[in-house]
C-alpha atoms as a PDB file:
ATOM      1  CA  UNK A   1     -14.261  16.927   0.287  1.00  0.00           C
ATOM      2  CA  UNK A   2     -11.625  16.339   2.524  1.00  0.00           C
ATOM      3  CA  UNK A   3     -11.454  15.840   5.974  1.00  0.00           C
ATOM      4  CA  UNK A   4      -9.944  18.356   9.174  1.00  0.00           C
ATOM      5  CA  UNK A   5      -9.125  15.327  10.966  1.00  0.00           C
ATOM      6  CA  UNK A   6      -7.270  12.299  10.379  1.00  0.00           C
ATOM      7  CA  UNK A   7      -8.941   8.528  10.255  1.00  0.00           C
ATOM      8  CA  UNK A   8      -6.914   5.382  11.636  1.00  0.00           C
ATOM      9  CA  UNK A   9      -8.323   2.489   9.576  1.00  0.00           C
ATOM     10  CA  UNK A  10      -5.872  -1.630  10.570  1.00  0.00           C
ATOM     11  CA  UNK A  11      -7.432  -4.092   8.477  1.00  0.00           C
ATOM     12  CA  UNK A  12      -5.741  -7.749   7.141  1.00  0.00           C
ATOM     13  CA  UNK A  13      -6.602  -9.527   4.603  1.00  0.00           C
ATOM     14  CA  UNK A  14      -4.745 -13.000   3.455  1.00  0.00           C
ATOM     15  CA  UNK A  15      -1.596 -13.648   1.589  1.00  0.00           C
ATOM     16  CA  UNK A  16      -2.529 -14.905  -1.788  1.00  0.00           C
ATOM     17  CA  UNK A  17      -2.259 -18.961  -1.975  1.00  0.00           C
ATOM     18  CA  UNK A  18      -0.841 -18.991   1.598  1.00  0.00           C
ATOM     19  CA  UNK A  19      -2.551 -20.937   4.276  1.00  0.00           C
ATOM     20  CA  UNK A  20      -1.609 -19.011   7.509  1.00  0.00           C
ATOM     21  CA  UNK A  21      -0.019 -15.836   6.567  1.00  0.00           C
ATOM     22  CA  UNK A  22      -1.645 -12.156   6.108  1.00  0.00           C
ATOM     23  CA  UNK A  23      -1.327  -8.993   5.226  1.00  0.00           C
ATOM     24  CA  UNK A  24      -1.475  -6.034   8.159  1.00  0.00           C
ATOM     25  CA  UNK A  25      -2.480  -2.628   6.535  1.00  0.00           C
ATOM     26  CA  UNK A  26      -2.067   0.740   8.603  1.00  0.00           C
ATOM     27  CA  UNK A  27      -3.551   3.034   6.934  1.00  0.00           C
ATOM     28  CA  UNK A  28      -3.788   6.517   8.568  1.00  0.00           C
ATOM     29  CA  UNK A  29      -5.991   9.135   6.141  1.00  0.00           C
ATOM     30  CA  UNK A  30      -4.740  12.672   7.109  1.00  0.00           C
ATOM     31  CA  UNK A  31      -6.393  15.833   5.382  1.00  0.00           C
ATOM     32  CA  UNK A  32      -3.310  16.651   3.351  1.00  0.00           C
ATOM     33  CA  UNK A  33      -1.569  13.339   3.278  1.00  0.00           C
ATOM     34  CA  UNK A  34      -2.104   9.468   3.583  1.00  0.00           C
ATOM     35  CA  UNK A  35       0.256   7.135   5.631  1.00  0.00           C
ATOM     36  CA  UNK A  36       0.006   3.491   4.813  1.00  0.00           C
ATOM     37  CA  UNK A  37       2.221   0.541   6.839  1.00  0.00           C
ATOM     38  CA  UNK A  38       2.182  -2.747   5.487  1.00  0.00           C
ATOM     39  CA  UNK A  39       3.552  -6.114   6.614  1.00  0.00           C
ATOM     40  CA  UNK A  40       3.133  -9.685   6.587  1.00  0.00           C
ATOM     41  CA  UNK A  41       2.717 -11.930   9.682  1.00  0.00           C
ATOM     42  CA  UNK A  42       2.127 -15.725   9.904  1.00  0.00           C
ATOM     43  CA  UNK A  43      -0.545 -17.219  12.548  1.00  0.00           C
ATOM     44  CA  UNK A  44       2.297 -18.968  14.917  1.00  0.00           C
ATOM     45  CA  UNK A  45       4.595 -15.828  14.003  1.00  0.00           C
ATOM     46  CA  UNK A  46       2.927 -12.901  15.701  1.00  0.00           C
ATOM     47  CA  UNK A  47       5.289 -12.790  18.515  1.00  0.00           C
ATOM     48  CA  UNK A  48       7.865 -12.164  16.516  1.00  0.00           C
ATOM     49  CA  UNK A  49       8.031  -8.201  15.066  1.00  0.00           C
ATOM     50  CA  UNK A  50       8.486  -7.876  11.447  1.00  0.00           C
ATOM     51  CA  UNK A  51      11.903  -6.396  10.510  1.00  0.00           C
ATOM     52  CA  UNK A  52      11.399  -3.087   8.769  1.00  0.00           C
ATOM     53  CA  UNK A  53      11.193  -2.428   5.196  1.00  0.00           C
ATOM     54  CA  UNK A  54      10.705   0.029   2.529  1.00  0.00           C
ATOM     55  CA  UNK A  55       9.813   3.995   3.359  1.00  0.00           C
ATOM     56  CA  UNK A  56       8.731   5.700   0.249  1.00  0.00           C
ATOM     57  CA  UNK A  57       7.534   9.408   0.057  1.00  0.00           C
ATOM     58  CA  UNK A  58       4.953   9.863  -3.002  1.00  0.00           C
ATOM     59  CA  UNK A  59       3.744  13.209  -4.369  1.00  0.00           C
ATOM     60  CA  UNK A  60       1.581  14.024  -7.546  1.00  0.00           C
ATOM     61  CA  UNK A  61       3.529  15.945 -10.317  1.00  0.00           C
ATOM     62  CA  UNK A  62       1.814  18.768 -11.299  1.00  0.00           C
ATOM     63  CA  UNK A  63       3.501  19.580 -14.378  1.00  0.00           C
ATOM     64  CA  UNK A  64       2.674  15.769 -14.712  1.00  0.00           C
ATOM     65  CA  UNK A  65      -0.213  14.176 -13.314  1.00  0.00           C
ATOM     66  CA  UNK A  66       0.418  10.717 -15.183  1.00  0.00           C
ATOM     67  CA  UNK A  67       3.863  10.426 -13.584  1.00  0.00           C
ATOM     68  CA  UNK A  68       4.206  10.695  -9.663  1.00  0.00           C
ATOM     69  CA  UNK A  69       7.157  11.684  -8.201  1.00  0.00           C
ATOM     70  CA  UNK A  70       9.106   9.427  -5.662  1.00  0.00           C
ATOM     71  CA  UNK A  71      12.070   9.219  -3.399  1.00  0.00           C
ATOM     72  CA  UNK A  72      12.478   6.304  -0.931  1.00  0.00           C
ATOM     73  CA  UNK A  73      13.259   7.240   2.389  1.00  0.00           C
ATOM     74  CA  UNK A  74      14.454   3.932   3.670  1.00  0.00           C
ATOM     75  CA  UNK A  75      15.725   0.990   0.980  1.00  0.00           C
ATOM     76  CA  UNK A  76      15.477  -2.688   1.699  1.00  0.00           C
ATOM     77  CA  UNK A  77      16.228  -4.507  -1.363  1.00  0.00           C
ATOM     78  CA  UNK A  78      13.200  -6.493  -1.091  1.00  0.00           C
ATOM     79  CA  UNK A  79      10.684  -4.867  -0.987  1.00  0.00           C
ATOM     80  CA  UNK A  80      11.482  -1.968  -2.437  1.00  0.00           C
ATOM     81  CA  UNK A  81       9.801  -1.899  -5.870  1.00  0.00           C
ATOM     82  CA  UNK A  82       6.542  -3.027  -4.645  1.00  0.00           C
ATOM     83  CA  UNK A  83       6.356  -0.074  -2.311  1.00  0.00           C
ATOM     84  CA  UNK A  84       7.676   2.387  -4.833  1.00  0.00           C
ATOM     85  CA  UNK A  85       4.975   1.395  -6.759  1.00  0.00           C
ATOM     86  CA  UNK A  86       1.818   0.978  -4.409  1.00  0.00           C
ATOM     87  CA  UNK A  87       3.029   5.243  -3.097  1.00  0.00           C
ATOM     88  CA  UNK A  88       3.126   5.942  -6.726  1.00  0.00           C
ATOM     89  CA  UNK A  89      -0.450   4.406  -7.236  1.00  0.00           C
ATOM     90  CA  UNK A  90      -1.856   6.038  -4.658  1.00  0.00           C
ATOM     91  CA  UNK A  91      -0.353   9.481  -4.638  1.00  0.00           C
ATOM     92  CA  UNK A  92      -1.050   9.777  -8.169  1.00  0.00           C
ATOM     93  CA  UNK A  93      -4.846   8.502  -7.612  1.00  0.00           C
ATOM     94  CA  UNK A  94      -5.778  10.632  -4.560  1.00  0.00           C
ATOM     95  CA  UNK A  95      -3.660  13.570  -5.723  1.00  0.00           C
ATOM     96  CA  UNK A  96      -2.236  13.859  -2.292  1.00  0.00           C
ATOM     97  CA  UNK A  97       1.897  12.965  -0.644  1.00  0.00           C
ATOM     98  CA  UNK A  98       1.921   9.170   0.333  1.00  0.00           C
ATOM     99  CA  UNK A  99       4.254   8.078   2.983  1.00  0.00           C
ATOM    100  CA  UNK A 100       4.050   3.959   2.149  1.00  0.00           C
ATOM    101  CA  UNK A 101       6.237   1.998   4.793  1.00  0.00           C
ATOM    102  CA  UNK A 102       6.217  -1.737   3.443  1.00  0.00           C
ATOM    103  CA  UNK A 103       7.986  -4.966   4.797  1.00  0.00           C
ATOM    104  CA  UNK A 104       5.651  -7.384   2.873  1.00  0.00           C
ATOM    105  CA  UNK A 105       7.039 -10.522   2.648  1.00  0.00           C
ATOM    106  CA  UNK A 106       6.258 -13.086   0.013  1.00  0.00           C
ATOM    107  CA  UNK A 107       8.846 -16.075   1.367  1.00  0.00           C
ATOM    108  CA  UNK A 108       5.034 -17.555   3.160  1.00  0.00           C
ATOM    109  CA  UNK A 109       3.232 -17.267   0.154  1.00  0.00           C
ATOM    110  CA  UNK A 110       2.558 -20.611  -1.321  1.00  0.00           C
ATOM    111  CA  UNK A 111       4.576 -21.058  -3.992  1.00  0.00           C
ATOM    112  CA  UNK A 112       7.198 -18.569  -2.662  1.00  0.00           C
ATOM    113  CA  UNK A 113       6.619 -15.743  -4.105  1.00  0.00           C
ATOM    114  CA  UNK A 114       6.295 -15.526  -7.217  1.00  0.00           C
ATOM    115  CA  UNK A 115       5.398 -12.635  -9.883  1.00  0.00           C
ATOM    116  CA  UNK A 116       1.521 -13.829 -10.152  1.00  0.00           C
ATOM    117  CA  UNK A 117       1.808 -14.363  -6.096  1.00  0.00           C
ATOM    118  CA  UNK A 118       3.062 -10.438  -5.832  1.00  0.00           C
ATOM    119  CA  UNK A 119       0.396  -9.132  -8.481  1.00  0.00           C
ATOM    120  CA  UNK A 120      -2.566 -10.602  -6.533  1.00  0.00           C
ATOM    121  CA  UNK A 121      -1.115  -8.938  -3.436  1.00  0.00           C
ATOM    122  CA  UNK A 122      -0.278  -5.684  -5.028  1.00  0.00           C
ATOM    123  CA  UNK A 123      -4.348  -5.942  -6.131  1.00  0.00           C
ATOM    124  CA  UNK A 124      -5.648  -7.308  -2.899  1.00  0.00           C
ATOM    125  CA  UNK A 125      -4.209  -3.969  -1.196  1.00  0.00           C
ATOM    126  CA  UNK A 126      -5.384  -1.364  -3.749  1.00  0.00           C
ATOM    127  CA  UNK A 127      -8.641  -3.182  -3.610  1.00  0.00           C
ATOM    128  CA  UNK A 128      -8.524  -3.245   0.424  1.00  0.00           C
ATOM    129  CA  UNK A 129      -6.776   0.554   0.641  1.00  0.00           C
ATOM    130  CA  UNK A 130      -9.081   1.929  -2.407  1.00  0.00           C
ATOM    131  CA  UNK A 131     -12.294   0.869  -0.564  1.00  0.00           C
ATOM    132  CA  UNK A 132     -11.150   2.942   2.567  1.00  0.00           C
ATOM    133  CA  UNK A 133     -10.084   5.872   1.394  1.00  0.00           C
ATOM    134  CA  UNK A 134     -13.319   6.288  -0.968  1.00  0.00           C
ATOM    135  CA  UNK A 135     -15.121   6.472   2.056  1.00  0.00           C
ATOM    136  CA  UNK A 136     -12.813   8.144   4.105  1.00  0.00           C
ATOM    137  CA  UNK A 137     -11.982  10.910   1.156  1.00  0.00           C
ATOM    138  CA  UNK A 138     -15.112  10.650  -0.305  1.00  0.00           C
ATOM    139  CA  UNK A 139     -13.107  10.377  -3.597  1.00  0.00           C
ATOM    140  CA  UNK A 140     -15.457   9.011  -6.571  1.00  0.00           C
ATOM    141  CA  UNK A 141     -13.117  10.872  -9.377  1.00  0.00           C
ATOM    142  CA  UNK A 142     -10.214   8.240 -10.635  1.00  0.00           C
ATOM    143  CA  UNK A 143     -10.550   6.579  -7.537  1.00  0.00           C
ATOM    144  CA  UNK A 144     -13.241   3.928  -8.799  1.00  0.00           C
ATOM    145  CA  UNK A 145     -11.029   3.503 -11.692  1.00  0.00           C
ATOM    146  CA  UNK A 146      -7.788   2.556 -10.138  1.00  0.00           C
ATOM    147  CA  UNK A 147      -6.529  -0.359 -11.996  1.00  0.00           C
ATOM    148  CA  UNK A 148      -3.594  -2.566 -11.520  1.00  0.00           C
ATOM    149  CA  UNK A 149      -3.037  -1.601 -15.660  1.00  0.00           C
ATOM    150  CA  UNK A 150      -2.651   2.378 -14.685  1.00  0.00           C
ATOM    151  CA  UNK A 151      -0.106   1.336 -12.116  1.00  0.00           C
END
């Protein structure tokens, strides 16, 4: 069952093996679409505003469903791919358009980013975004079986 109005949900959670740094999520759950910002901020860096990032649009194919379809809106090199692929996730999971905005940065995480450092992320935030739009949504279907694997 979907809902007539739209939820506002801003929740954190940390930046794998970093000591001060977090992840801001934005996630706005709209009856026909979902709106997700996401950016990183360090504890003595919150005066500063993040520079923006990534803006992907996601859609579910319905010809399909396996394979959502994806343009980005806005491109910044680096981050990029991870947004491409969190929109995908979810658009393809919910079955409804993803706007994903993303200027996650790994440079604070503690060894500086690497692969493993970006996978535990890229899980922390489907685990973080899944639980929210399950309740939001009420979504049980695919939902409780979103895997970093399907991704």
């Amino acid at each position: 069952m979907a809902t007539t109005t739209s939820e506002t949900f801003q929740l954190s959670i940390p930046l794998p093996r970093s000591l001060d740094t977090r992840i801001y999520v934005h996630l706005t759950v709209q009856a026909k679409s979902i709106v997700i910002f996401l950016t990183t901020a360090a504890a003595d860096d919150l005066s500063n505003p993040p520079c923006m990032g990534s803006f992907v649009y996601a859609l579910p194919d319905k010809f399909n469903p396996r394979q959502p379809l994806s343009t980005p809106l806005f491109s910044v090199e680096s981050s990029i791919e991870f947004t491409v692929r969190l929109a995908r996730l979810f658009a393809r999971k919910t079955q409804l358009p993803v706007y994903l905005g993303s200027s996650v940065s790994f440079a604070g995480a503690g060894l500086g980013g690497t692969v493993e450092e970006e996978m535990e992320a890229f899980r922390k935030v489907v685990d973080v975004v899944t639980e929210k739009l399950q309740a939001s949504l009420g979504l049980t279907n695919g939902m409780s079986e979103m895997s970093i694997a399907a991704s």
